[in-house]
N, C-alpha and C. Protein backbone atom coordinates (compact mmCIF):
# COMPACT_ATOMS: atom_id res chain seq x y z
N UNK A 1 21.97 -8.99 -2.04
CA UNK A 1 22.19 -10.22 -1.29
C UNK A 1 20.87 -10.65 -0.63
N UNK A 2 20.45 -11.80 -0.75
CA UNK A 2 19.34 -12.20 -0.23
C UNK A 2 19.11 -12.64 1.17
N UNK A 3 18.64 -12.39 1.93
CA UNK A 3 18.71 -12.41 3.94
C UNK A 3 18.19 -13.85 4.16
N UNK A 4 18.49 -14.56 5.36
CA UNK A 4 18.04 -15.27 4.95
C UNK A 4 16.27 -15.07 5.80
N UNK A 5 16.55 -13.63 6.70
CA UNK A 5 14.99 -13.95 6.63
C UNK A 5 13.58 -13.91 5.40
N UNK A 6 14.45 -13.25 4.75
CA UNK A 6 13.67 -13.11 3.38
C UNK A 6 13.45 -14.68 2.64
N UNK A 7 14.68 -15.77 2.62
CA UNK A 7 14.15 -16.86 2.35
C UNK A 7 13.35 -17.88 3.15
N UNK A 8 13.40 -17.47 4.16
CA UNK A 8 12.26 -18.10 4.98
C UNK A 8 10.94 -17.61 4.88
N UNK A 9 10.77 -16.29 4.30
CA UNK A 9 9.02 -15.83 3.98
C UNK A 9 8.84 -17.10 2.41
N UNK A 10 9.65 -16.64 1.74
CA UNK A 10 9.80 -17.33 0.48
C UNK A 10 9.39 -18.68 0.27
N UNK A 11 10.17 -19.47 1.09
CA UNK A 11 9.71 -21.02 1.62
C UNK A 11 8.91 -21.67 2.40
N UNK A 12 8.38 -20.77 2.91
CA UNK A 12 6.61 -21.21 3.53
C UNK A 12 5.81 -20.78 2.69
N UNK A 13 5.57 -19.66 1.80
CA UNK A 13 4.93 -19.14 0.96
C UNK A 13 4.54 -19.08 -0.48
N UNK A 14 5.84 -20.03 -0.90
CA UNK A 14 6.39 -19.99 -2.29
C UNK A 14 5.02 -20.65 -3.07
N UNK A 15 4.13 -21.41 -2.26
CA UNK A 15 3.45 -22.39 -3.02
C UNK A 15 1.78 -21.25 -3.33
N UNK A 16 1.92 -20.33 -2.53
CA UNK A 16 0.98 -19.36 -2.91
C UNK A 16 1.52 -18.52 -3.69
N UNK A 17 2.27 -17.98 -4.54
CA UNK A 17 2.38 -17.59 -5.16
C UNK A 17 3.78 -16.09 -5.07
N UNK A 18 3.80 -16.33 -3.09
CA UNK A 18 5.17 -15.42 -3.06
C UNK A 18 6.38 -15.34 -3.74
N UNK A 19 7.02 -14.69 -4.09
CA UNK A 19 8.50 -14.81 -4.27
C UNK A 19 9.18 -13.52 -4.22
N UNK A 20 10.47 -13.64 -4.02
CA UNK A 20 11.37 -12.74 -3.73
C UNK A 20 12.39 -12.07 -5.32
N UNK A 21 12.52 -10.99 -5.00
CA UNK A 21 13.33 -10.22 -6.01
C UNK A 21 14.25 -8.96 -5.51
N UNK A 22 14.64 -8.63 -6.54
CA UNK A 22 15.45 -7.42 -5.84
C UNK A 22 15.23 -6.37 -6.68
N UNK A 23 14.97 -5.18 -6.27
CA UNK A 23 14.42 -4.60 -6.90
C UNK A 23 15.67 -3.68 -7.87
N UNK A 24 15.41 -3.02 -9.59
CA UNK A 24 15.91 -2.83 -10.06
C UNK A 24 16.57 -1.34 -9.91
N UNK A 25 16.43 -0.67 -8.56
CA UNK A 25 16.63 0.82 -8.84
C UNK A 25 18.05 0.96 -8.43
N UNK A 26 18.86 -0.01 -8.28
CA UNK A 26 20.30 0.19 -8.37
C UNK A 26 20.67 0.28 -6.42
N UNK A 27 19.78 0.28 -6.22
CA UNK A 27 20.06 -0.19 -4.78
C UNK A 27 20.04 -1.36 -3.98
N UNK A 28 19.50 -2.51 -4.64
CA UNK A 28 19.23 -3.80 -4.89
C UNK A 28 18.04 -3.85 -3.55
N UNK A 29 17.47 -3.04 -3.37
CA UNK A 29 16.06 -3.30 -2.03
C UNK A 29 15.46 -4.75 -1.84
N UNK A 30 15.63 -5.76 -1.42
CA UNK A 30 15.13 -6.50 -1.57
C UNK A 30 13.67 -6.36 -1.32
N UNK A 31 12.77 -7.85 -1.90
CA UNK A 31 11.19 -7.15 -1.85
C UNK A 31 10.60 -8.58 -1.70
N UNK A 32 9.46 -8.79 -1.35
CA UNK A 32 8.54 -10.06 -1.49
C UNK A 32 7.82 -9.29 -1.83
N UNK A 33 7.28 -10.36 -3.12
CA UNK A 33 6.26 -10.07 -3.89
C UNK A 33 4.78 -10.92 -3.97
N UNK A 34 3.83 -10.51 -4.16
CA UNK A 34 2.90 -11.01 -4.01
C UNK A 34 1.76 -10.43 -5.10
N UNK A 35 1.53 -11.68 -6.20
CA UNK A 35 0.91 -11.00 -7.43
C UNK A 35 -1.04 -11.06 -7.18
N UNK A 36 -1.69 -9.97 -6.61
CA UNK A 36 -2.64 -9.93 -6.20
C UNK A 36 -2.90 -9.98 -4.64
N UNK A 37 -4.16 -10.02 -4.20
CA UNK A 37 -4.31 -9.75 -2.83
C UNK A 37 -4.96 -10.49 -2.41
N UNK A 38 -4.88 -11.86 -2.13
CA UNK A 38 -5.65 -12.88 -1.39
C UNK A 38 -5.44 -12.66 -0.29
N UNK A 39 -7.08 -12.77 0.14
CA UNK A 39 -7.33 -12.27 1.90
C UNK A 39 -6.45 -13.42 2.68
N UNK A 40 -6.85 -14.65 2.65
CA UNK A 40 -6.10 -15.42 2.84
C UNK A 40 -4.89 -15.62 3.10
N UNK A 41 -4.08 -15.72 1.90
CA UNK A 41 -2.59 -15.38 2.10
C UNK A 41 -2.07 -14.25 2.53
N UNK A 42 -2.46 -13.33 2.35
CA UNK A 42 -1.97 -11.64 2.87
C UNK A 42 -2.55 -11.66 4.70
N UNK A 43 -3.20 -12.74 5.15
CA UNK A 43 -3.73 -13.28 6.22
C UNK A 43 -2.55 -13.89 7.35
N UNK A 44 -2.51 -15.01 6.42
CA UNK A 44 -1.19 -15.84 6.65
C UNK A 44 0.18 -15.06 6.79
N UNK A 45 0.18 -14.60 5.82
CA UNK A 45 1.66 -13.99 5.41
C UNK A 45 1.86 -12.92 6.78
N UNK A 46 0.99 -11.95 6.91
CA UNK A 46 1.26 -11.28 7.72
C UNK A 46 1.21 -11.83 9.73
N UNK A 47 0.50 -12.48 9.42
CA UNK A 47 0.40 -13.70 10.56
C UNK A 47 1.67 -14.17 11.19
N UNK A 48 2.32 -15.02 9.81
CA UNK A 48 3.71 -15.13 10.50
C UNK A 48 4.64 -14.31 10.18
N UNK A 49 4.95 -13.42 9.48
CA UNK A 49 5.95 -12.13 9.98
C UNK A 49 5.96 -11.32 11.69
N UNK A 50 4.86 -11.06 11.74
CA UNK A 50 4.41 -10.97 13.00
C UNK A 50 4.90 -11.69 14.08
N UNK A 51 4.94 -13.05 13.71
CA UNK A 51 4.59 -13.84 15.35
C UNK A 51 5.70 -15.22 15.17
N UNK A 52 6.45 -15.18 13.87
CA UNK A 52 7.99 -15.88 13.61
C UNK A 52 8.68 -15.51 14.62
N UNK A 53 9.47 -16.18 15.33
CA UNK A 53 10.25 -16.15 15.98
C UNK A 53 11.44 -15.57 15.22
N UNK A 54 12.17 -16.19 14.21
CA UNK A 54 12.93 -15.79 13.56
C UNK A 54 12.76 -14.47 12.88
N UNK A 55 11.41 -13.68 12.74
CA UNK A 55 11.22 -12.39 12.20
C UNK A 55 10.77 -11.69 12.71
N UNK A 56 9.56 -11.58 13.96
CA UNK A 56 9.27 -10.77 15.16
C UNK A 56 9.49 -9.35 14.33
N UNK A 57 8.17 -9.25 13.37
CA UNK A 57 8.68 -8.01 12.45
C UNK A 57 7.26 -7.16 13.36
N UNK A 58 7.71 -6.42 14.36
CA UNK A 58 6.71 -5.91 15.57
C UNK A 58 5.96 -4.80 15.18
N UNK A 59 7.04 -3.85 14.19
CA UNK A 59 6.58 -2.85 13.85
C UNK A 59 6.06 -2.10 12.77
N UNK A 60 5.36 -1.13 12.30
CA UNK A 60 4.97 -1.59 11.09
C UNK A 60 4.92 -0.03 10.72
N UNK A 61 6.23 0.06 9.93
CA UNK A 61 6.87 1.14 9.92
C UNK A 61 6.59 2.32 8.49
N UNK A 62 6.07 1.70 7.28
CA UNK A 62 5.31 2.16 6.25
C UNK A 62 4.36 1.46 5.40
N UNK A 63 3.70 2.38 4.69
CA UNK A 63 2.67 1.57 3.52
C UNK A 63 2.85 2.72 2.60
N UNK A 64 3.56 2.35 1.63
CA UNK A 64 3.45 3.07 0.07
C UNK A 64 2.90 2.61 -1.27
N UNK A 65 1.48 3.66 -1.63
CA UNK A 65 0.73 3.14 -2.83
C UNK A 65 1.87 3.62 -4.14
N UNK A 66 2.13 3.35 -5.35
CA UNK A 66 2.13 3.95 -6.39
C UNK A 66 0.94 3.03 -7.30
N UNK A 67 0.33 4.32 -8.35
CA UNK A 67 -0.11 4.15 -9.47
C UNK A 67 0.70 4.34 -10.39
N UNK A 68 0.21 3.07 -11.22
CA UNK A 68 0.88 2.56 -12.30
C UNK A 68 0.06 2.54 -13.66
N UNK A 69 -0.96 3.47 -13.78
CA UNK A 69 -1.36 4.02 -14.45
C UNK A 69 -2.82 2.45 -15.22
N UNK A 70 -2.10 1.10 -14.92
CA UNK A 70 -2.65 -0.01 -15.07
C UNK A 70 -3.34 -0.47 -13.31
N UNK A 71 -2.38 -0.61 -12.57
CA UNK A 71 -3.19 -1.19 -11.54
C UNK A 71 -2.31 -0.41 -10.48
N UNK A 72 -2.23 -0.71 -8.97
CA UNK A 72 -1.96 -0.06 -8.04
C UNK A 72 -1.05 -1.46 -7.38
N UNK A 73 -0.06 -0.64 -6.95
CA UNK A 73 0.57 -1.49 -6.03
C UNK A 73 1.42 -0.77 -4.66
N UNK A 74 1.20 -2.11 -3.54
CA UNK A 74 1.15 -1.33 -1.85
C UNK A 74 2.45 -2.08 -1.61
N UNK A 75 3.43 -1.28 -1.28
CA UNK A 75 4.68 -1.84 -0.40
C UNK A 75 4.49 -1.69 0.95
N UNK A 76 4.26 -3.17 1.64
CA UNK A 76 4.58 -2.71 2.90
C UNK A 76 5.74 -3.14 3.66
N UNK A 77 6.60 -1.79 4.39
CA UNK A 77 7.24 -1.75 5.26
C UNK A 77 7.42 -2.30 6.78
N UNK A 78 7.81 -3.75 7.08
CA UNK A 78 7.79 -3.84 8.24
C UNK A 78 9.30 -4.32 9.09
N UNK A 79 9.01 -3.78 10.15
CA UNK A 79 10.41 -3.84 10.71
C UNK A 79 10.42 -4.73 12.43
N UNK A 80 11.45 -5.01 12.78
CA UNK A 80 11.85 -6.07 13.71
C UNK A 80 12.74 -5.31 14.49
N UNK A 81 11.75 -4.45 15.52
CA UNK A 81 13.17 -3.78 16.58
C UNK A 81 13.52 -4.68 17.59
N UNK A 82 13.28 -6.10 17.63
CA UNK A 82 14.45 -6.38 18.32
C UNK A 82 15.65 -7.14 17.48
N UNK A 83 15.27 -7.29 16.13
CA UNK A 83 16.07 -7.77 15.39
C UNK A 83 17.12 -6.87 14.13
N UNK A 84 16.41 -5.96 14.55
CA UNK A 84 17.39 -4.90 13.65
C UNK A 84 16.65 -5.13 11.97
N UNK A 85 16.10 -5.56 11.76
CA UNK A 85 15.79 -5.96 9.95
C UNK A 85 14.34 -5.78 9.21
N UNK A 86 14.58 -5.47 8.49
CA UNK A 86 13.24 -4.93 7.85
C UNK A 86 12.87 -5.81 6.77
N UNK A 87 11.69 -5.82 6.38
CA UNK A 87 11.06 -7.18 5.43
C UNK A 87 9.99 -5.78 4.57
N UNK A 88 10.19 -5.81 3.43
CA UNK A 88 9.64 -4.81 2.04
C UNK A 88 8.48 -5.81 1.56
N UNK A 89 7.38 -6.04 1.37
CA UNK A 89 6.04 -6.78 0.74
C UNK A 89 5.25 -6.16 -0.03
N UNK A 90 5.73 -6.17 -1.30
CA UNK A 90 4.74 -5.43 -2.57
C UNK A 90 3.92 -6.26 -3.21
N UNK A 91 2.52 -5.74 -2.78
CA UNK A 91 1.33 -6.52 -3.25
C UNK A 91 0.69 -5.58 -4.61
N UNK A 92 -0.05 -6.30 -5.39
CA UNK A 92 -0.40 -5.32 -6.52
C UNK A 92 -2.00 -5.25 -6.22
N UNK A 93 -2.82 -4.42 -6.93
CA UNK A 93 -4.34 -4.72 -5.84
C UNK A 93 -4.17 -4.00 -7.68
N UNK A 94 -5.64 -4.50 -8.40
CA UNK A 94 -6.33 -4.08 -9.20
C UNK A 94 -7.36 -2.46 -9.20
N UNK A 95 -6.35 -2.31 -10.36
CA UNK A 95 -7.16 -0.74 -10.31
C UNK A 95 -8.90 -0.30 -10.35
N UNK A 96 -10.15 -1.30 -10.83
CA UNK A 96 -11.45 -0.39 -10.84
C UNK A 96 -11.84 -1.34 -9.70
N UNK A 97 -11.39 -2.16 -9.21
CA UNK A 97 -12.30 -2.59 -8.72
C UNK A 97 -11.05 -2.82 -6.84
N UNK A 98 -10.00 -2.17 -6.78
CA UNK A 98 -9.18 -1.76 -5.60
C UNK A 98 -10.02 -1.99 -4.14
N UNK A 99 -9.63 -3.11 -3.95
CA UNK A 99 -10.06 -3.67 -2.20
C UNK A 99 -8.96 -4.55 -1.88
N UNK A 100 -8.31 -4.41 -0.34
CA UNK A 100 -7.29 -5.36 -0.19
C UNK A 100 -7.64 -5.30 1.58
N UNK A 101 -7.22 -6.61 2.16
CA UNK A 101 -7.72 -6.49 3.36
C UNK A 101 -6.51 -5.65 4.07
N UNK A 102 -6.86 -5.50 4.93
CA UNK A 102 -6.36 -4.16 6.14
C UNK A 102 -5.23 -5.07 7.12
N UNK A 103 -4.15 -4.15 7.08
CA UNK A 103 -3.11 -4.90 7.74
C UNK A 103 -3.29 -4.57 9.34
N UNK A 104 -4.55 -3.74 9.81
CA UNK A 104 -4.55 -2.81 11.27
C UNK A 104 -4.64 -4.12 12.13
N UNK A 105 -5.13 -5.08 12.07
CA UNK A 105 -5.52 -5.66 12.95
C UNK A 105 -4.36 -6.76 13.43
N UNK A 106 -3.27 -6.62 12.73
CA UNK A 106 -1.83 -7.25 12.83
C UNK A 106 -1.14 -5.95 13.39
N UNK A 107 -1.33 -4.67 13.34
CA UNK A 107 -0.63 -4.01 13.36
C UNK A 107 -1.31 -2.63 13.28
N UNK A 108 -1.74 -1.88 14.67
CA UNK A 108 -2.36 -1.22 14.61
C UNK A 108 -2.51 0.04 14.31
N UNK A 109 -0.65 0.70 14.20
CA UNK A 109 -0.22 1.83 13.55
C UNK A 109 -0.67 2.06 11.77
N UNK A 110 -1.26 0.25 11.33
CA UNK A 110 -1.35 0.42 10.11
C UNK A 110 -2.64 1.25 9.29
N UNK A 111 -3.46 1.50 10.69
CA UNK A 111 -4.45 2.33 10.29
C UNK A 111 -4.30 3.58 9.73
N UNK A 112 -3.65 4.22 9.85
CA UNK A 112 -3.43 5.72 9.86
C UNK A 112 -2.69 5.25 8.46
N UNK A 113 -1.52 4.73 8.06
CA UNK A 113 -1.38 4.86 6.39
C UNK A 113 -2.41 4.48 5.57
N UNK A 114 -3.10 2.85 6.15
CA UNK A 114 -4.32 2.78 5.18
C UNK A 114 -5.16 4.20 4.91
N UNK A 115 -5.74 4.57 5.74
CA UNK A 115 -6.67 5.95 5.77
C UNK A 115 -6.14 7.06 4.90
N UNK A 116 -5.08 7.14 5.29
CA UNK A 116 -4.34 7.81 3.64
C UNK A 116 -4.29 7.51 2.41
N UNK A 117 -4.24 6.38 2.42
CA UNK A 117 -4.43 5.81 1.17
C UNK A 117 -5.63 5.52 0.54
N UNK A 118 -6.54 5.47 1.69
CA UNK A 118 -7.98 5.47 0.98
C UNK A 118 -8.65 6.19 0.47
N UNK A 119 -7.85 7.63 1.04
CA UNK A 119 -8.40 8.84 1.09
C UNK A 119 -7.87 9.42 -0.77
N UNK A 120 -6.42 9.12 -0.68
CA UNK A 120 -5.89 9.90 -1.35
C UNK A 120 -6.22 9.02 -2.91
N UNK A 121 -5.94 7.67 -2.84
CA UNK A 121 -6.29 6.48 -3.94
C UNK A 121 -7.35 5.74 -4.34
N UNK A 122 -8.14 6.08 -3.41
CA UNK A 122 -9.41 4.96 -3.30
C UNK A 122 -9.76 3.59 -3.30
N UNK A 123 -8.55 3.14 -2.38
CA UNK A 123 -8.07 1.74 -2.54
C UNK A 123 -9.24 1.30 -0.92
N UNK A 124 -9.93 0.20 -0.73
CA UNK A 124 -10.58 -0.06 0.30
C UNK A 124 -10.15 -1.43 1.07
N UNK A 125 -9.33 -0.38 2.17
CA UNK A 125 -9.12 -1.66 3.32
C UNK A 125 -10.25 -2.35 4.14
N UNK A 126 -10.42 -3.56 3.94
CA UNK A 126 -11.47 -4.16 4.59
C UNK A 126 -10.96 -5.24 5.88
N UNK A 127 -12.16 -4.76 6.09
CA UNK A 127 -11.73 -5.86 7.75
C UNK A 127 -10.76 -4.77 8.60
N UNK A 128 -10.87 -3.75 8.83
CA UNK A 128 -10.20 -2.58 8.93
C UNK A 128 -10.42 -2.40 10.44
N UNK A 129 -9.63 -1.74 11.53
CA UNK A 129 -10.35 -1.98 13.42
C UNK A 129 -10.99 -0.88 13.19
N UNK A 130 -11.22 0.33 12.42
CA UNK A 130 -11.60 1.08 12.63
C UNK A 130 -12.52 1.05 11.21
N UNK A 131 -13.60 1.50 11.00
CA UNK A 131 -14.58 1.74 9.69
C UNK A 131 -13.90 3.08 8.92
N UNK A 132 -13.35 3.03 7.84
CA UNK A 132 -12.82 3.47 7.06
C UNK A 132 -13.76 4.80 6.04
N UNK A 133 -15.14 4.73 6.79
CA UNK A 133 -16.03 5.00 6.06
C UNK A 133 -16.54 6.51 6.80
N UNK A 134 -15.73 7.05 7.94
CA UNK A 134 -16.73 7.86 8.38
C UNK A 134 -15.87 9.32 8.71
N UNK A 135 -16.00 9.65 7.18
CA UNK A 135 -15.16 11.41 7.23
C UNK A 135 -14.02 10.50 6.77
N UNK A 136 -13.35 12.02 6.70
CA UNK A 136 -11.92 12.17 5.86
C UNK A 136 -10.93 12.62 6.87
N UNK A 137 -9.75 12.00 7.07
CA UNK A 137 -8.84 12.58 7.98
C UNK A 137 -7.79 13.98 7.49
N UNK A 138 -7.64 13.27 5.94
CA UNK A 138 -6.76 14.03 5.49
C UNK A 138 -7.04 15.05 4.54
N UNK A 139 -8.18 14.61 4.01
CA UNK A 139 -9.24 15.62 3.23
C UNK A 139 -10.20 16.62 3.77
N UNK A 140 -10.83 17.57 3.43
CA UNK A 140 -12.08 18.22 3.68
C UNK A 140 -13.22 17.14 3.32
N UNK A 141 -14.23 16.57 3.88
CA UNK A 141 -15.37 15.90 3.92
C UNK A 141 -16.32 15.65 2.76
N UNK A 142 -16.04 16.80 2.11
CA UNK A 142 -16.79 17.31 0.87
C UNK A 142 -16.20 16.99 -0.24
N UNK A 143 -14.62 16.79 -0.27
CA UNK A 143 -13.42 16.34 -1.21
C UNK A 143 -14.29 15.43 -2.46
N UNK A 144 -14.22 15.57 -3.49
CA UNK A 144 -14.55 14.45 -4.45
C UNK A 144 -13.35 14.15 -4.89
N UNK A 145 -13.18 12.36 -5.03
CA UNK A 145 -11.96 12.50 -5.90
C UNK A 145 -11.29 11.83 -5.19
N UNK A 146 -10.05 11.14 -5.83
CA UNK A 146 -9.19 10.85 -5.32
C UNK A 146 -7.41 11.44 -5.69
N UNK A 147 -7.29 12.50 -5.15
CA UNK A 147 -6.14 13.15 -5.35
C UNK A 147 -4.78 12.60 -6.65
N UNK A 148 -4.42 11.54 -5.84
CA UNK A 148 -3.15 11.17 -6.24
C UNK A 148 -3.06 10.29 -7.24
N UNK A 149 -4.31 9.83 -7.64
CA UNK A 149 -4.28 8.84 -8.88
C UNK A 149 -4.04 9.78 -10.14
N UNK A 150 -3.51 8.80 -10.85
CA UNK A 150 -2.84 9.64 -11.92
C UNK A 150 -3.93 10.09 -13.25
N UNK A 151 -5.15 9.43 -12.50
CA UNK A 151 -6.30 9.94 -13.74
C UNK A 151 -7.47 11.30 -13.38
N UNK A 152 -6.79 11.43 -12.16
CA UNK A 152 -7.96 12.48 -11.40
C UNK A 152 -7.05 14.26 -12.09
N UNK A 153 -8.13 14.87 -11.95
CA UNK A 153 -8.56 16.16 -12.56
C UNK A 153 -8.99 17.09 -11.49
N UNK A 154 -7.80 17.66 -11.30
CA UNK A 154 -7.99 18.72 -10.17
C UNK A 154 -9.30 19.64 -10.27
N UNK A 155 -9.87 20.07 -9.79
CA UNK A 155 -11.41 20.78 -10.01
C UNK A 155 -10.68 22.07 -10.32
N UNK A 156 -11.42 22.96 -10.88
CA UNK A 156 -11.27 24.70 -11.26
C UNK A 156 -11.05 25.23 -10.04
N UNK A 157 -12.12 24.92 -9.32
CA UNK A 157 -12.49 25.82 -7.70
C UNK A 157 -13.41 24.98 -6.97
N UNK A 158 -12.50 25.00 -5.63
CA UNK A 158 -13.06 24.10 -4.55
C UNK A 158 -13.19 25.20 -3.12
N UNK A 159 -14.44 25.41 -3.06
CA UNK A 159 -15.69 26.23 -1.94
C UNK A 159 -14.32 27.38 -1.95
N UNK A 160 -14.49 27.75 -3.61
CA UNK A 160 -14.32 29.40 -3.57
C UNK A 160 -13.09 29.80 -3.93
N UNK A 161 -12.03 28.52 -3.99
CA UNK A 161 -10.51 28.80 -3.96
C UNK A 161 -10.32 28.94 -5.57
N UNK A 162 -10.19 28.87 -6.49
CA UNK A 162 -9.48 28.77 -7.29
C UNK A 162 -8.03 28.20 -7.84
N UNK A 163 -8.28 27.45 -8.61
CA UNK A 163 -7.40 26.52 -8.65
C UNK A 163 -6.90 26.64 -10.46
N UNK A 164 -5.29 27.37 -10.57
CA UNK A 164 -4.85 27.67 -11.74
C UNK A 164 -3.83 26.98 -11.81
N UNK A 165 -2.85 25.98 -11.31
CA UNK A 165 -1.72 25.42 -12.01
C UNK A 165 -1.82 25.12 -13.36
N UNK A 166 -0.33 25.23 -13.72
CA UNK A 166 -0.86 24.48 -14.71
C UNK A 166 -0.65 23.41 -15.30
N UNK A 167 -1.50 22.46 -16.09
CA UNK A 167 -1.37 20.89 -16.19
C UNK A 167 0.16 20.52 -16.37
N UNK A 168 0.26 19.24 -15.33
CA UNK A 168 1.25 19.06 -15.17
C UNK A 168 1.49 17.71 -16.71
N UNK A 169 0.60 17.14 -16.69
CA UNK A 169 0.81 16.01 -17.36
C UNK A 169 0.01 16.82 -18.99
N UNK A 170 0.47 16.13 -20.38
CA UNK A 170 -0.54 16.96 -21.65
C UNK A 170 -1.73 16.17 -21.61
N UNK A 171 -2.20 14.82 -21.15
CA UNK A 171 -3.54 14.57 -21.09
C UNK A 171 -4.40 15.51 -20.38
N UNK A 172 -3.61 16.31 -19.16
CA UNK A 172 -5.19 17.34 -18.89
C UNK A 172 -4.96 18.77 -19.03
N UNK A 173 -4.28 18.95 -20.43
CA UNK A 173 -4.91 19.91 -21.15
C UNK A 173 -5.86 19.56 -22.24
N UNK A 174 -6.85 20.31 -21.94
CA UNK A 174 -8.03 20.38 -22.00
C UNK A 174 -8.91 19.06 -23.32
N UNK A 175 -8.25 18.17 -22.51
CA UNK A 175 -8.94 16.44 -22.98
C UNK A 175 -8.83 16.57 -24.12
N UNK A 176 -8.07 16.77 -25.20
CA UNK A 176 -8.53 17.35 -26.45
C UNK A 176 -6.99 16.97 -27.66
């Protein structure tokens, strides 16, 4: 069922390229979608979720990357505690060349998922309150790599550990 705060993101937005769906996993999640990451609109957009009267979405409750093996895409989670309702915004951000601006400065809890995500994906929040650039929160410092992308290659041994699982996926046995 479609909310109608969800058609009100829809109808200020529609002419940039937003629109609404529901997503197919049998739970019907509703979602705004947004095909790419214009600073601009992802500007706007989050602008008035924020500061709508009708959506007063205050809090900003997750950010989830998946790789899609083609490009990357960020759901963000935001929620309205005085309104009880949550608003889902899946943006897609291009995989080699992954930069999308930083939701912290709307929302300052949003630092700490970006930073995870930068860490773990190598996706670069810009315009960020904090510089995104200095150490690893969630990593060791020294970390190469970006963990969770689905093309990275766990190292043999990292400062001494040894590292034997075994490949989870048949592309990384042994490239071949």
């Amino acid at each position: 069922m479609e909310k109608e705060y969800y058609k009100r993101i829809v109808e200020k937005f529609s002419s940039d390229g937003v629109k609404f769906s529901v997503s197919a996993d049998g739970r019907g999640m509703p979602l705004i979608e947004l095909n790419g990451a214009d600073k601009k609109v992802l500007t706007n957009l989050f602008s008035f979720c924020k500061e709508d009267e009708a959506l007063q979405l205050d809090f900003f409750e997750n950010l989830i990357c998946v790789d899609t093996n083609q490009d990357f895409f960020l759901i963000y989670q935001l929620y309205s505690t005085r309104l009880s309702q949550l608003v889902n915004i899946r943006v897609s951000v291009e995989r080699y060349s992954p930069k999308i601006m930083s939701a912290s400065k709307f929302w300052k809890s949003a630092y700490v998922f970006e930073q995870e995500i930068s860490e773990m994906f190598g996706i670069v929040f810009e315009d960020s309150v904090r510089s995104l650039t200095k150490g690893h929160f969630f990593l060791p410092d020294n970390w190469i790599g970006f963990p969770l992308r689905k093309d990275y290659v766990f190292p043999e041994n990292f400062e001494g550990i040894e590292h034997r699982r075994a490949p989870i996926r048949k592309e990384h046995k042994g490239w071949g």
